[in-house]
N, C-alpha and C. Protein backbone atom coordinates (compact mmCIF):
# COMPACT_ATOMS: atom_id res chain seq x y z
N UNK A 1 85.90 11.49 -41.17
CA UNK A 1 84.54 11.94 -41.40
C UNK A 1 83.59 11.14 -40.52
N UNK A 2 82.70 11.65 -40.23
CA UNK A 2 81.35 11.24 -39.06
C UNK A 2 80.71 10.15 -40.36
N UNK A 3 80.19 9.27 -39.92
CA UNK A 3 78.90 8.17 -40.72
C UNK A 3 77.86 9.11 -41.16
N UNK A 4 77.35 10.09 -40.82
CA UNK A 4 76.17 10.96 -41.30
C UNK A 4 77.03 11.80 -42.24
N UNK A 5 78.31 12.14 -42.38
CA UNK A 5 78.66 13.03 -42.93
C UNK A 5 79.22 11.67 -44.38
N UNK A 6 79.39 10.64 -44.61
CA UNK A 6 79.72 9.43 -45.03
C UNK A 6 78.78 9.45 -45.86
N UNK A 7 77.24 9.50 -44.93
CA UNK A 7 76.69 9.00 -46.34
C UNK A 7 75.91 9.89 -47.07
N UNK A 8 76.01 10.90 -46.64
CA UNK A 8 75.47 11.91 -47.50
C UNK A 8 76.19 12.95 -48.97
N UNK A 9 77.98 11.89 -48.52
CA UNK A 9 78.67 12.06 -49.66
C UNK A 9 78.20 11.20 -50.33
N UNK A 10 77.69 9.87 -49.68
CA UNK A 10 77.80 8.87 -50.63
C UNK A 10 76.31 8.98 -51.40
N UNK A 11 75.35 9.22 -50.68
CA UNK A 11 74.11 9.69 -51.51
C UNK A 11 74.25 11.23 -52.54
N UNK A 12 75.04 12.29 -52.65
CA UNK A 12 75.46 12.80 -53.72
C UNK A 12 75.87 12.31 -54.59
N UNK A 13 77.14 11.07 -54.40
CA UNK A 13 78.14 10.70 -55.17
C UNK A 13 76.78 9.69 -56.38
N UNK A 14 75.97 8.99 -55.56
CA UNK A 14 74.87 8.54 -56.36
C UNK A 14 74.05 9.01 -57.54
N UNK A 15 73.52 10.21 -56.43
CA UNK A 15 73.23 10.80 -57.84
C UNK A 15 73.27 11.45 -58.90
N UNK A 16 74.88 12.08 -58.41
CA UNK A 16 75.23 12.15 -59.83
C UNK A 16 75.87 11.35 -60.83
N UNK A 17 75.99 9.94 -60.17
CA UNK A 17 76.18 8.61 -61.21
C UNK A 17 74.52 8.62 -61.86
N UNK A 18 73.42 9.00 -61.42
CA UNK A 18 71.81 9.16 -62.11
C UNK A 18 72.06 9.96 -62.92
N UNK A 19 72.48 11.11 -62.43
CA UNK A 19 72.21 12.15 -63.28
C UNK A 19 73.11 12.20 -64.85
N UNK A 20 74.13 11.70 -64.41
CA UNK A 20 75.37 11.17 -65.72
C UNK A 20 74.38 10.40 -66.92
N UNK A 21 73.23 9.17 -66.24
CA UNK A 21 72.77 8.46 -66.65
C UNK A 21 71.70 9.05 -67.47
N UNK A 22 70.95 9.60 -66.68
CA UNK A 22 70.00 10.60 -67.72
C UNK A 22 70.06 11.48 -68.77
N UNK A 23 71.90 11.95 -68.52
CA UNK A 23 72.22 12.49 -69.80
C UNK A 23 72.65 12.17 -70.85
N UNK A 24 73.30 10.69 -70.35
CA UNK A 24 73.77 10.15 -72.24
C UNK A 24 72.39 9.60 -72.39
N UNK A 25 71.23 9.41 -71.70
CA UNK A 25 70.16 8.73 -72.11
C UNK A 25 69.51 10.12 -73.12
N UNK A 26 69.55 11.26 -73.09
CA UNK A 26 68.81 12.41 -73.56
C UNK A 26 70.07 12.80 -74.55
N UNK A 27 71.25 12.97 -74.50
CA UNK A 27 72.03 12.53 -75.57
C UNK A 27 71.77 11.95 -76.75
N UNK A 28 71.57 10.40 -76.59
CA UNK A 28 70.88 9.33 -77.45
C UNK A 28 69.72 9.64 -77.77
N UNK A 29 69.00 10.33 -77.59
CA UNK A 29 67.23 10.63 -77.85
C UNK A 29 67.56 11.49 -79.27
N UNK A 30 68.35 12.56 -78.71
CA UNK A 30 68.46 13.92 -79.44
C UNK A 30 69.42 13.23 -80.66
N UNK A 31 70.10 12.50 -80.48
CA UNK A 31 71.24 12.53 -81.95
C UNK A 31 70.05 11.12 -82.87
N UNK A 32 69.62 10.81 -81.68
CA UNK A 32 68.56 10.03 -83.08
C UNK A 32 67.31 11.18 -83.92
N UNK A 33 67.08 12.25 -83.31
CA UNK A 33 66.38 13.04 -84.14
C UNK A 33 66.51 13.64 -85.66
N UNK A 34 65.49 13.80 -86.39
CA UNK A 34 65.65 14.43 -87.91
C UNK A 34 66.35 15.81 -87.45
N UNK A 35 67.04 16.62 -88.24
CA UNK A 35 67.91 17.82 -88.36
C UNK A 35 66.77 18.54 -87.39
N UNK A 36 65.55 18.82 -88.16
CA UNK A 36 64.42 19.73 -88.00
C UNK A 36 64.07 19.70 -86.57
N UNK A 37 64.12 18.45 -86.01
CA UNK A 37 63.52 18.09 -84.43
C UNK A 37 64.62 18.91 -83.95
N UNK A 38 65.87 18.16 -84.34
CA UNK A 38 67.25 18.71 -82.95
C UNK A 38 66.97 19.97 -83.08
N UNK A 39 66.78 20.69 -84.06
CA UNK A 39 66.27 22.22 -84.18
C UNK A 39 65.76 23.05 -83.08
N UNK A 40 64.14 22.03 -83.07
CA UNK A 40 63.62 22.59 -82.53
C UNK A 40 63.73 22.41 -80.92
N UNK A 41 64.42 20.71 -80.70
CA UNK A 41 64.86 21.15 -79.26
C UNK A 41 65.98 22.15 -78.69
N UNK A 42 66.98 22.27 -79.51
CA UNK A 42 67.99 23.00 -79.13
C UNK A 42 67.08 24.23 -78.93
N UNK A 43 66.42 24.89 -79.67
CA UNK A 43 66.10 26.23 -79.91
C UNK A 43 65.49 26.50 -78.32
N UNK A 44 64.73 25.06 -78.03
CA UNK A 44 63.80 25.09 -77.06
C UNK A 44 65.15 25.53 -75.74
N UNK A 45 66.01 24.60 -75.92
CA UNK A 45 67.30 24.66 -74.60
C UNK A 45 68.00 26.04 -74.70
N UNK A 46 67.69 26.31 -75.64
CA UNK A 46 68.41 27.85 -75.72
C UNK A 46 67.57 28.89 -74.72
N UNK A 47 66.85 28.84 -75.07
CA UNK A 47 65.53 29.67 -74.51
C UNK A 47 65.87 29.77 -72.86
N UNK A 48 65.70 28.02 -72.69
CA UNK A 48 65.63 27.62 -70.85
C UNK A 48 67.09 28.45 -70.31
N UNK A 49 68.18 28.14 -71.27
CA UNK A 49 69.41 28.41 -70.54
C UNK A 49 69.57 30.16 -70.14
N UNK A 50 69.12 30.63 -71.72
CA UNK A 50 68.49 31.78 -71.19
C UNK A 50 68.30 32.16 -70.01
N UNK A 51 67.47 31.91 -69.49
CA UNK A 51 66.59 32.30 -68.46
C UNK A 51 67.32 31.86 -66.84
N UNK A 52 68.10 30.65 -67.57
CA UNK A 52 68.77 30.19 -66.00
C UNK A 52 70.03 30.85 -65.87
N UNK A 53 70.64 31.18 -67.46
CA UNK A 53 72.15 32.86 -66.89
C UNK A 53 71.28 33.77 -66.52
N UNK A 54 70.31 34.34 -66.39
CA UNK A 54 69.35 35.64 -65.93
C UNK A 54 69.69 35.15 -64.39
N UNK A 55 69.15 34.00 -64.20
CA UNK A 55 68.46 34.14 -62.83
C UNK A 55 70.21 33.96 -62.04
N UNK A 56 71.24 32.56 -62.62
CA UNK A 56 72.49 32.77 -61.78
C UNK A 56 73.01 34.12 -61.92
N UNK A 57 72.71 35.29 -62.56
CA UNK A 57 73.36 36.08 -62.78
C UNK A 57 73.15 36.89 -61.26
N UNK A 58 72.16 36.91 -60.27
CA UNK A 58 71.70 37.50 -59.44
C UNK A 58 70.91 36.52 -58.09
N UNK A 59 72.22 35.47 -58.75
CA UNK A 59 71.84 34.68 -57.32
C UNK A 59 73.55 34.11 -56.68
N UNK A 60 72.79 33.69 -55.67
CA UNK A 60 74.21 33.70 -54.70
C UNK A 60 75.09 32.21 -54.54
N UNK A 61 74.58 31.85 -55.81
CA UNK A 61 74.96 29.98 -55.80
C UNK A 61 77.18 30.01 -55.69
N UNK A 62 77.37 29.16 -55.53
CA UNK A 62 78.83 28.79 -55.58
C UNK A 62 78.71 28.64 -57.16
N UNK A 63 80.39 29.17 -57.58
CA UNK A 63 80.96 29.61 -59.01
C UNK A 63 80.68 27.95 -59.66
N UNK A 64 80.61 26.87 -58.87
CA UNK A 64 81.16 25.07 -59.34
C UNK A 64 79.45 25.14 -59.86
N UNK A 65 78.25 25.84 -59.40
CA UNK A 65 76.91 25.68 -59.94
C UNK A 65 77.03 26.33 -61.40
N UNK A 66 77.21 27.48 -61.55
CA UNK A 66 77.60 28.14 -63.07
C UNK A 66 78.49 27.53 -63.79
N UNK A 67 79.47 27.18 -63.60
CA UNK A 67 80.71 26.38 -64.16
C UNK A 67 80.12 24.94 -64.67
N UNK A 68 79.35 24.09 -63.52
CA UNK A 68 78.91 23.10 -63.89
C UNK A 68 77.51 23.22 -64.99
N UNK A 69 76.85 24.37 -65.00
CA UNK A 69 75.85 24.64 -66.37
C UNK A 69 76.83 25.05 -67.45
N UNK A 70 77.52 25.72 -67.25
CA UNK A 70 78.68 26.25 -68.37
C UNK A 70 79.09 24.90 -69.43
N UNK A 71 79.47 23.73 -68.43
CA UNK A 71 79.99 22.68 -69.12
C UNK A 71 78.71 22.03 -69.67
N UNK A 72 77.79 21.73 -69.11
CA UNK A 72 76.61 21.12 -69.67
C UNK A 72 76.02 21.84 -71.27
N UNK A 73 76.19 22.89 -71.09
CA UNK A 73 75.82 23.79 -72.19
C UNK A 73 76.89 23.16 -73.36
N UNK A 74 78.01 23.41 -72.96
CA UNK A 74 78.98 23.11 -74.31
C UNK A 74 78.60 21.61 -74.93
N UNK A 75 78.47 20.47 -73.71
CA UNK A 75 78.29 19.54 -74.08
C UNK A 75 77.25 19.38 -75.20
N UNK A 76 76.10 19.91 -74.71
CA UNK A 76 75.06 19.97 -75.47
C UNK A 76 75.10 20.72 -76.76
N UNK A 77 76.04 21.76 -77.00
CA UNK A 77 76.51 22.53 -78.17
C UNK A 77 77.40 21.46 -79.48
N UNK A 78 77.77 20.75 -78.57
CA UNK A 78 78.72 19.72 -79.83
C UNK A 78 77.75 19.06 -80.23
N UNK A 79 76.48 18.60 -79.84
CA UNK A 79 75.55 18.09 -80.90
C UNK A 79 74.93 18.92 -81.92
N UNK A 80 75.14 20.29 -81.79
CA UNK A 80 75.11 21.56 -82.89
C UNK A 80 75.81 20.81 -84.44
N UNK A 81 77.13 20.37 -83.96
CA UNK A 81 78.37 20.35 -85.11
C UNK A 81 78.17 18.44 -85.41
N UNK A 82 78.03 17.72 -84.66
CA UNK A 82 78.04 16.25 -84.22
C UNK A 82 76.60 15.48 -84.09
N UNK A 83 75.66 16.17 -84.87
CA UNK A 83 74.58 15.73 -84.37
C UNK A 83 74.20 13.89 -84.08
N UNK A 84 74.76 13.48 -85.18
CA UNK A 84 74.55 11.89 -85.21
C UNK A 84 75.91 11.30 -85.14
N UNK A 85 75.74 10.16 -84.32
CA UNK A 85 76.78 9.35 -84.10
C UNK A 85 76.37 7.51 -84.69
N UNK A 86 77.61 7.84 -85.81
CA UNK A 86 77.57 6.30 -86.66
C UNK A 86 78.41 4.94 -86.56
């Protein structure tokens, strides 16, 4: 691999060590919430995801972009059944 091609794996590879980070951080937010809150955020994420199968449905992204919301979604679904962690 070329040095430009090096580090622009390596600046992906970064941020999705961030982005990992931001999600058990919003993880932890949500399982500390009353029943009623997670409620109302889930309801809220339902809505967004909504709208983002509409739009991949008629866009031209690679299958690993849908697949990778696919998994995010479930993740976020086991706090449905798991809300708090003791």
């Amino acid at each position: 691999m070329t040095d430009e091609i090096d580090k622009i794996v390596a600046t992906i590879n970064a941020q999705k060590g961030e982005l990992m980070g931001i999600n058990a951080f919003l993880m932890a937010m949500a399982r500390s919430l009353t029943p009623a809150e997670l409620g109302r955020v889930l309801d809220g994420f339902d809505n967004e995801i909504a709208h983002m199968r509409s739009f991949l449905a008629y866009s031209q992204l690679p299958d690993e972009v849908i697949g990778g919301l696919e998994g995010y979604v479930k993740t976020w679904n086991a706090i449905r059944t798991r809300p708090n962690q003791s």
